[in-house]
C-alpha atoms as a PDB file:
ATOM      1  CA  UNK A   1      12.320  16.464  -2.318  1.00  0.00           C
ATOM      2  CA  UNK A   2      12.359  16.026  -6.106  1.00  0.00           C
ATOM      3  CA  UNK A   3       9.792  18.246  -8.304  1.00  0.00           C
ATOM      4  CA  UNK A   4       7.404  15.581  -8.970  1.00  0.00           C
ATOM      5  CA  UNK A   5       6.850  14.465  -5.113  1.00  0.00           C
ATOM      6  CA  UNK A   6       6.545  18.261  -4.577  1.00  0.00           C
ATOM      7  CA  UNK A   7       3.597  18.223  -6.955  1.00  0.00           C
ATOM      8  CA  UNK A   8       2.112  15.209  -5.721  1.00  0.00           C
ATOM      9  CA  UNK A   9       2.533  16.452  -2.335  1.00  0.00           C
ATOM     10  CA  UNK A  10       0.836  19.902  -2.946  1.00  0.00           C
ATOM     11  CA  UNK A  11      -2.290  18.388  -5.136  1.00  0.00           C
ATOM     12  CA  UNK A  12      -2.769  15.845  -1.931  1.00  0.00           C
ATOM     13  CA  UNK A  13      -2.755  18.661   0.366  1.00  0.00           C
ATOM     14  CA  UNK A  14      -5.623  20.018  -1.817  1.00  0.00           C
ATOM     15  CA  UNK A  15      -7.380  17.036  -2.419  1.00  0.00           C
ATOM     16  CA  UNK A  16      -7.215  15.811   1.314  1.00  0.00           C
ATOM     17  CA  UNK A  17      -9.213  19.177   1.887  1.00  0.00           C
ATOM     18  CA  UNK A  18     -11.278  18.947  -0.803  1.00  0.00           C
ATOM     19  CA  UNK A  19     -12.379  15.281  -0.958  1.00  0.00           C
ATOM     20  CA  UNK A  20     -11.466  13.245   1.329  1.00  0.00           C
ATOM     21  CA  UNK A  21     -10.992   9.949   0.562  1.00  0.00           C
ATOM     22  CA  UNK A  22     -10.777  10.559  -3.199  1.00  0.00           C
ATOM     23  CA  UNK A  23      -7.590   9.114  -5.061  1.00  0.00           C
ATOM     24  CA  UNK A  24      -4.871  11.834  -6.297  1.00  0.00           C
ATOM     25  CA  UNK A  25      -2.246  11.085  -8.499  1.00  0.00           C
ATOM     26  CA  UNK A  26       0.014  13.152 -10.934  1.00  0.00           C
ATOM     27  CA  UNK A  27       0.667  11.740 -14.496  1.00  0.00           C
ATOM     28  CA  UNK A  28       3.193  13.320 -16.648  1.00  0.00           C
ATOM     29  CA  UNK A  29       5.451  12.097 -18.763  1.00  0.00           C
ATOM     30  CA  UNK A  30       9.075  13.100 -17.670  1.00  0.00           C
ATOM     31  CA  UNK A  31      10.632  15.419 -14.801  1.00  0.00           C
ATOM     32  CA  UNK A  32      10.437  18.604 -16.854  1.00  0.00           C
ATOM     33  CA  UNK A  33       6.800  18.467 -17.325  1.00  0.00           C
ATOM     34  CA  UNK A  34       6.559  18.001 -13.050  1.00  0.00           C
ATOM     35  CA  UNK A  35       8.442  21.208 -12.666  1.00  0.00           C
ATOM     36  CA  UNK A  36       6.609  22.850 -15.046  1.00  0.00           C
ATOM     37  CA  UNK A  37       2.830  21.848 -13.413  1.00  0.00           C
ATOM     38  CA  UNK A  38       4.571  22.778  -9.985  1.00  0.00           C
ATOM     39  CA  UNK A  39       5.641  26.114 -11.191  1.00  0.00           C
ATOM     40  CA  UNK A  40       2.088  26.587 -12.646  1.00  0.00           C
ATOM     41  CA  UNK A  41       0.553  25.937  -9.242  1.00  0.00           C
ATOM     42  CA  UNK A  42       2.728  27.895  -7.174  1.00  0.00           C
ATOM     43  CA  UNK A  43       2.618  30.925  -9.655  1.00  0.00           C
ATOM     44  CA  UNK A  44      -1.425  30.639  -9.558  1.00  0.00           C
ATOM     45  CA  UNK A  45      -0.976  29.653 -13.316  1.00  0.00           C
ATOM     46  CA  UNK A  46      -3.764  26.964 -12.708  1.00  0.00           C
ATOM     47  CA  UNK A  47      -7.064  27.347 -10.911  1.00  0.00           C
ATOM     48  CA  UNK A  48      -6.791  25.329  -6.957  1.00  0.00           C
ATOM     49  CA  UNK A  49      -8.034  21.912  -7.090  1.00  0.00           C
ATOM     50  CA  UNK A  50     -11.018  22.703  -4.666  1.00  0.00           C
ATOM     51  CA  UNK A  51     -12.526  25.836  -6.754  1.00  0.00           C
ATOM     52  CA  UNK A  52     -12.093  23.055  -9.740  1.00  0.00           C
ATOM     53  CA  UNK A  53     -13.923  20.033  -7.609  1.00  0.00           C
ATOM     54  CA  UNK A  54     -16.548  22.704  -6.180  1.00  0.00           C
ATOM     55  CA  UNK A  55     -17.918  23.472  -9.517  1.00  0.00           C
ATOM     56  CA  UNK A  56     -17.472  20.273 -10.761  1.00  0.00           C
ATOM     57  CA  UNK A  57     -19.579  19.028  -8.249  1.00  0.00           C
ATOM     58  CA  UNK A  58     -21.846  21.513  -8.909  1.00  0.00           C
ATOM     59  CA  UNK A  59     -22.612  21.423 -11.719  1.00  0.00           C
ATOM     60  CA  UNK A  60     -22.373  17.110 -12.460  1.00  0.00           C
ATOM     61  CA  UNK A  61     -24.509  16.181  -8.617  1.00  0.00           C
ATOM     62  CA  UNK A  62     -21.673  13.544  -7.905  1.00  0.00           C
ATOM     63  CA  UNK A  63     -18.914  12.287  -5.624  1.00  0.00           C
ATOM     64  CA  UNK A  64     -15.640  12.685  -6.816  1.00  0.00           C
ATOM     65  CA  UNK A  65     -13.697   9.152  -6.388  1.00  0.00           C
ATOM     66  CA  UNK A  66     -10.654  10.127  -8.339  1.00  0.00           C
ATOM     67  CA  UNK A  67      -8.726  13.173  -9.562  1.00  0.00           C
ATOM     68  CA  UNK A  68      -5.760  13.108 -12.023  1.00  0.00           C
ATOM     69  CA  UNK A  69      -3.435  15.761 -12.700  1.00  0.00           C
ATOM     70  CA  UNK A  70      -1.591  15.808 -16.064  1.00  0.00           C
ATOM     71  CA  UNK A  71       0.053  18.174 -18.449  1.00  0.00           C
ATOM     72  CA  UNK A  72      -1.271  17.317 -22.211  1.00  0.00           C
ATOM     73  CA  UNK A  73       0.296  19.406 -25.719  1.00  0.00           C
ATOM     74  CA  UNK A  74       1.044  22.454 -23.379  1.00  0.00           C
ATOM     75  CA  UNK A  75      -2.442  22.409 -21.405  1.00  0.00           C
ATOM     76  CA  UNK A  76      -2.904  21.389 -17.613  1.00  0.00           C
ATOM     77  CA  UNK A  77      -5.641  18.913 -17.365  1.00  0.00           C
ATOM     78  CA  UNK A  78      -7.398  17.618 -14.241  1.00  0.00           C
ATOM     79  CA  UNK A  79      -9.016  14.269 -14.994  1.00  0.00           C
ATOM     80  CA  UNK A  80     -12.047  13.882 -12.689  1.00  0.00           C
ATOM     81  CA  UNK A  81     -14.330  10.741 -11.847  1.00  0.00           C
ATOM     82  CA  UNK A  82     -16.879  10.904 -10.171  1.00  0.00           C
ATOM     83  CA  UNK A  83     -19.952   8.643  -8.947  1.00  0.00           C
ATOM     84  CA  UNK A  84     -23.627  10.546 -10.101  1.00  0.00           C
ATOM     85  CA  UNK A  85     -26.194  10.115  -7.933  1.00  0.00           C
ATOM     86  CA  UNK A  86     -28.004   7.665 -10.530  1.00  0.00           C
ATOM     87  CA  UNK A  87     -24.917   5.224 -10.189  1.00  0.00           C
ATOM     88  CA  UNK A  88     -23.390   6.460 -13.591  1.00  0.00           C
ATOM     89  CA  UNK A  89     -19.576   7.193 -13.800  1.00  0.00           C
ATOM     90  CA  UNK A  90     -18.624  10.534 -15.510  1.00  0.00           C
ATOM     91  CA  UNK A  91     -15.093  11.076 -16.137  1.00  0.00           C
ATOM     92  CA  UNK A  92     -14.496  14.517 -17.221  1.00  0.00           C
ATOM     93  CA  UNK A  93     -11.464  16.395 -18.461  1.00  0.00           C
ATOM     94  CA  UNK A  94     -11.408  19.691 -17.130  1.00  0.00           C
ATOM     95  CA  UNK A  95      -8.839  22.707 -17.886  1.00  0.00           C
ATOM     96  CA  UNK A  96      -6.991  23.625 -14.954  1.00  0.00           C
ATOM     97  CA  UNK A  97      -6.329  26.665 -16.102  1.00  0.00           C
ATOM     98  CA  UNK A  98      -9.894  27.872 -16.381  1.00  0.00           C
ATOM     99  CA  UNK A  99     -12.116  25.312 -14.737  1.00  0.00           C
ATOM    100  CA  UNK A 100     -13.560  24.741 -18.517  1.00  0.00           C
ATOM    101  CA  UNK A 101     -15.665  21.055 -18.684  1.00  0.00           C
ATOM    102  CA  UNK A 102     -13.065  20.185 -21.636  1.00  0.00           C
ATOM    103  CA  UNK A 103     -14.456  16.714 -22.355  1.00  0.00           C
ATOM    104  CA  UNK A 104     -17.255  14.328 -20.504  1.00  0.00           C
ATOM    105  CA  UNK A 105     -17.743  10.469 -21.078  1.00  0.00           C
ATOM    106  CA  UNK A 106     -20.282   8.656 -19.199  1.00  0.00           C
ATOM    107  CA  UNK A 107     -20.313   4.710 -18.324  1.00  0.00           C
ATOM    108  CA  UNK A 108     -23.980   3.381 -17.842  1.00  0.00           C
ATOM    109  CA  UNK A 109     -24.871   1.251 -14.778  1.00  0.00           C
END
């Protein structure tokens, strides 16, 4: 199994557990950077998608529909959408590393 199905493979296993249902896909730009995220995970380099999703959830009252994975200028990044419970989108950028809310941007009704 190449590196980057391996990666895809381990942050479904974590997102079928976590939110069912949700989307889960890994962007990176080239093969390296799918070793490196998969090395990350499997060293505990990067914080498990459901300790992420838990306090995102938390903290933001929504259901997560989506969940990105991607490695940006030497950080690990989950991008995370989720539905509020007002009907407003939040897509947040969150540090995989340390759970940090990196970035939020909200989309009206």
């Amino acid at each position: 199994m190449s590196p980057s199905r391996r990666l895809l493979a381990l942050l479904s296993v974590a997102s079928a557990v976590a939110i069912p249902g949700a989307m889960l896909h890994a962007r990176e730009p080239g093969h390296d950077d799918h070793e490196l995220a998969r090395q990350a995970l499997e060293r505990g380099q990067v914080l498990p998608l459901r300790t992420v999703l838990e306090r995102v959830e938390r903290e933001y009252q929504g259901q997560v529909l989506k969940v990105e994975f991607e490695h940006d200028d030497g950080h690990f990044i989950y991008e995370i959408r989720l539905l509020q419970r007002d009907d407003r989108m939040v897509k947040l950028k969150v540090d995989a590393v340390d759970g940090r809310v990196l970035q939020v941007k909200r989309k009206e009704h």
